[in-house]
N, C-alpha and C. Protein backbone atom coordinates (compact mmCIF):
# COMPACT_ATOMS: atom_id res chain seq x y z
N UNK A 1 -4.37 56.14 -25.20
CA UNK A 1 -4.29 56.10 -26.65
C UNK A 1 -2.82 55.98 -27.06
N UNK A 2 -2.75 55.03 -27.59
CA UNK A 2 -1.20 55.02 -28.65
C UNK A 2 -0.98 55.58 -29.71
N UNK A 3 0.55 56.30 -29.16
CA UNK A 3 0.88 57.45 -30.16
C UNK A 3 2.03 56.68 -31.26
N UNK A 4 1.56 56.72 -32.50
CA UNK A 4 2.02 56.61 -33.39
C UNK A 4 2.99 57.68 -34.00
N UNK A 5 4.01 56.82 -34.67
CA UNK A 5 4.82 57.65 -35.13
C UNK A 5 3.97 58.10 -36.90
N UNK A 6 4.48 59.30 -37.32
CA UNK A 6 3.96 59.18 -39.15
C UNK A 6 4.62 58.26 -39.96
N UNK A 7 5.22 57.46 -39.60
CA UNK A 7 5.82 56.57 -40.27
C UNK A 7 4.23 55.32 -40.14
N UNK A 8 4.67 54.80 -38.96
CA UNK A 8 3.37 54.05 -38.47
C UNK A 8 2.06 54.04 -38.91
N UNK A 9 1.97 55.95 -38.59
CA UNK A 9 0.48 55.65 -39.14
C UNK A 9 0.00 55.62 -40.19
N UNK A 10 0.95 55.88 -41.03
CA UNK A 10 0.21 56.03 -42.89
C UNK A 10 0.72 54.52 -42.99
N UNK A 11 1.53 53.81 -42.34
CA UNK A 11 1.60 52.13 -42.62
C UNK A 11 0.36 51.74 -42.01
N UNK A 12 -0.35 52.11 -41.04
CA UNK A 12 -1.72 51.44 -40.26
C UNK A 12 -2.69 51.67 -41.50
N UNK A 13 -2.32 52.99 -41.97
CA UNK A 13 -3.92 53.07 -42.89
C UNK A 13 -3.58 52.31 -44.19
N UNK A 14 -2.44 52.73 -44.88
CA UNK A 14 -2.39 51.44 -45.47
C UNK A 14 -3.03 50.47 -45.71
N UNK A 15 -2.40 49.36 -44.84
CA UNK A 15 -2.69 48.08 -43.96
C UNK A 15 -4.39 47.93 -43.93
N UNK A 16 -4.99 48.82 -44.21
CA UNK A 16 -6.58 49.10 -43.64
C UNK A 16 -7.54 49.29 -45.04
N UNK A 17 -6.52 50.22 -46.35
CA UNK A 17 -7.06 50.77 -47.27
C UNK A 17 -7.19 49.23 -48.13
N UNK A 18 -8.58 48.99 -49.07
CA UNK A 18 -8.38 47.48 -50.03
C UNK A 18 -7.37 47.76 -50.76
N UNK A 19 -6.74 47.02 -51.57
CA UNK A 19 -6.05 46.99 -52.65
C UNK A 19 -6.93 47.75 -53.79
N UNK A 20 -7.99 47.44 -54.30
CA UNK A 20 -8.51 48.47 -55.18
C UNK A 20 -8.46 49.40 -55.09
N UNK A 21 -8.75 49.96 -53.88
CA UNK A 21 -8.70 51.20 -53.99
C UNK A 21 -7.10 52.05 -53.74
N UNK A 22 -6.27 51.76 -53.16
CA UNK A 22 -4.65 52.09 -53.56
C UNK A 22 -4.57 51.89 -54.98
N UNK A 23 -4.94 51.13 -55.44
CA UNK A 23 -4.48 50.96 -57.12
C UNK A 23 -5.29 51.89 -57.74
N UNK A 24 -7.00 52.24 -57.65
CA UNK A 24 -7.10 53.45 -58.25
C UNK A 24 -6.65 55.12 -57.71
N UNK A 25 -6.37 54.93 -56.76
CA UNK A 25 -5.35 56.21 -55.92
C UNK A 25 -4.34 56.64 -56.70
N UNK A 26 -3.64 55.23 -56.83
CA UNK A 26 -2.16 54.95 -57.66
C UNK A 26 -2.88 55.85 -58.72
N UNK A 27 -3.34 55.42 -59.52
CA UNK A 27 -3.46 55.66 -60.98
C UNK A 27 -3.98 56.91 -61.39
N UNK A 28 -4.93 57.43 -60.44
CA UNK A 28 -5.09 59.23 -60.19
C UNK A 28 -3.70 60.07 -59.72
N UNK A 29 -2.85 59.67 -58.91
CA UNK A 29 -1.82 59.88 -58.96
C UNK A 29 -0.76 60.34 -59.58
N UNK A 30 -0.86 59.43 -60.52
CA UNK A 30 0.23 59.26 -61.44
C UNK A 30 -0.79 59.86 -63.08
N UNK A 31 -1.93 59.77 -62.78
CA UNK A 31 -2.40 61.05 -64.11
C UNK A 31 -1.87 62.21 -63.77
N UNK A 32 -2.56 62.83 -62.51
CA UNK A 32 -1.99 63.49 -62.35
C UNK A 32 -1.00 64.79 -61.48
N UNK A 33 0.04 64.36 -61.43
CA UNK A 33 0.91 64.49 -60.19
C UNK A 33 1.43 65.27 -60.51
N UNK A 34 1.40 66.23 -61.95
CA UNK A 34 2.00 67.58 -61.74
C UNK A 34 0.93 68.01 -61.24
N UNK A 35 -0.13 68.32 -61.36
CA UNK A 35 -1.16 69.65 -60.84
C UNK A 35 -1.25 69.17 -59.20
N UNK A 36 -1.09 67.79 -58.72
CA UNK A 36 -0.98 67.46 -57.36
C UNK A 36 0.19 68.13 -57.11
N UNK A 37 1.39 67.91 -56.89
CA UNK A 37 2.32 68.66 -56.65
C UNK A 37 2.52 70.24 -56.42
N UNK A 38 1.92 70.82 -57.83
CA UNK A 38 1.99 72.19 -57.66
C UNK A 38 1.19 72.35 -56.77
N UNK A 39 0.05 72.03 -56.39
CA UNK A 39 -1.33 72.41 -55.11
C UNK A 39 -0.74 72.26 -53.75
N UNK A 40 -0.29 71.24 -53.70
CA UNK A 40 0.81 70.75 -52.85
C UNK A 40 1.38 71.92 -51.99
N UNK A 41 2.26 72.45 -53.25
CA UNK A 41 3.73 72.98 -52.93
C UNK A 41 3.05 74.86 -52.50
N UNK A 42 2.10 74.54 -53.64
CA UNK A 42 1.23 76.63 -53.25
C UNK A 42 0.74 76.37 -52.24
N UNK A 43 0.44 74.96 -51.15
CA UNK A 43 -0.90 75.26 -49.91
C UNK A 43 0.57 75.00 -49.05
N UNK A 44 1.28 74.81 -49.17
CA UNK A 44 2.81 74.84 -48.01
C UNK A 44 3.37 75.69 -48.04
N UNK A 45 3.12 76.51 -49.43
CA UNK A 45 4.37 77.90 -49.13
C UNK A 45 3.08 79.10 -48.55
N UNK A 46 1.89 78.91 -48.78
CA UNK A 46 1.54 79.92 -47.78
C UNK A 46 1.04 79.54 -46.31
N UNK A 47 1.70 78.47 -46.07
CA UNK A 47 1.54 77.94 -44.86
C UNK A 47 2.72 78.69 -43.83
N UNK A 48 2.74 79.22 -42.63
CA UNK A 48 4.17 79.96 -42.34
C UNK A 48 4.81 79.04 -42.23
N UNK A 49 5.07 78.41 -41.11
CA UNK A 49 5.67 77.43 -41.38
C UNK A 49 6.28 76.57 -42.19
N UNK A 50 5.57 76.13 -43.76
CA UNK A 50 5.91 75.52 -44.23
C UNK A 50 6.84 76.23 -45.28
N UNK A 51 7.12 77.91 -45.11
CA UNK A 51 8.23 78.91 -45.27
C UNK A 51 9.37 78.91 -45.05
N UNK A 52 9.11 78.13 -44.09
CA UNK A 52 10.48 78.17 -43.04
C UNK A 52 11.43 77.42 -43.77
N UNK A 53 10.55 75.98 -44.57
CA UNK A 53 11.60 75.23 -45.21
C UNK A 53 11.73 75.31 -46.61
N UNK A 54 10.45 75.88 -47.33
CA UNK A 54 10.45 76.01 -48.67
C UNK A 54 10.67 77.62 -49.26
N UNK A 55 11.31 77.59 -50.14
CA UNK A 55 11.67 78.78 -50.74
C UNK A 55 11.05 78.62 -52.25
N UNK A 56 10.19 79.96 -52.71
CA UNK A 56 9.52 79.22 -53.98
C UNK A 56 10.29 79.18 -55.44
N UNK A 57 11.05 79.99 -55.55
CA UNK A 57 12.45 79.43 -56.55
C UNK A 57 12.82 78.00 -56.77
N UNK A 58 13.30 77.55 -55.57
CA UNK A 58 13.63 76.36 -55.35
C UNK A 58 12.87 75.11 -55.56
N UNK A 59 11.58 75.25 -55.01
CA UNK A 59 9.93 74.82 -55.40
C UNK A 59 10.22 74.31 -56.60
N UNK A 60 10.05 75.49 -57.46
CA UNK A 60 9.26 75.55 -58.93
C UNK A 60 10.84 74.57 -59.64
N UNK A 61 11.95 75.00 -58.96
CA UNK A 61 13.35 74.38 -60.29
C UNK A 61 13.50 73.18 -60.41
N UNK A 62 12.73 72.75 -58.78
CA UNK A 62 13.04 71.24 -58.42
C UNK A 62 11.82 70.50 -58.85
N UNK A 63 10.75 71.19 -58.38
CA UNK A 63 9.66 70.24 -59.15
C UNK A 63 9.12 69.87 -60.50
N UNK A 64 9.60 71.59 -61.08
CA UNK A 64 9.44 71.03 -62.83
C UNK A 64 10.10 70.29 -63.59
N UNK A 65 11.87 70.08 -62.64
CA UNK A 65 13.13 69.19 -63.22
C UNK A 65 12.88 67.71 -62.70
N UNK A 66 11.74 67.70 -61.99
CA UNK A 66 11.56 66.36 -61.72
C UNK A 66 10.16 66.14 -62.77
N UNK A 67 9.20 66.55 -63.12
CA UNK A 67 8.15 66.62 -63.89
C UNK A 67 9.21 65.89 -65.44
């Protein structure tokens, strides 16, 4: 089996997904990508790991200043 890099493989699925349906992805997306984000960011910070790199101060200053 060939190991893909994550670069690769979200380009394979891509490559695989129709265009309709990326464009309605897109557009759920972009309704709505604050409440994606925050779900996001709460299922990584109680992830341990995903502790290691996120601090939730930092989380919340950066993602609402990008919102």
């Amino acid at each position: 089996m060939e190991h893909l890099s994550p670069v690769e493989e979200w380009s394979s699925i891509l490559a695989r997904t129709p265009a309709a349906v990326r464009e309605h992805i897109g557009r759920v997306v972009r309704t709505h990508k604050a409440a994606l984000a925050e779900a996001f960011y709460a299922e990584m910070l109680q992830h341990p790991q995903g502790r290691l790199f996120l601090d939730a101060d930092i989380v919340h200053q950066r993602l609402h200043a990008s919102m």
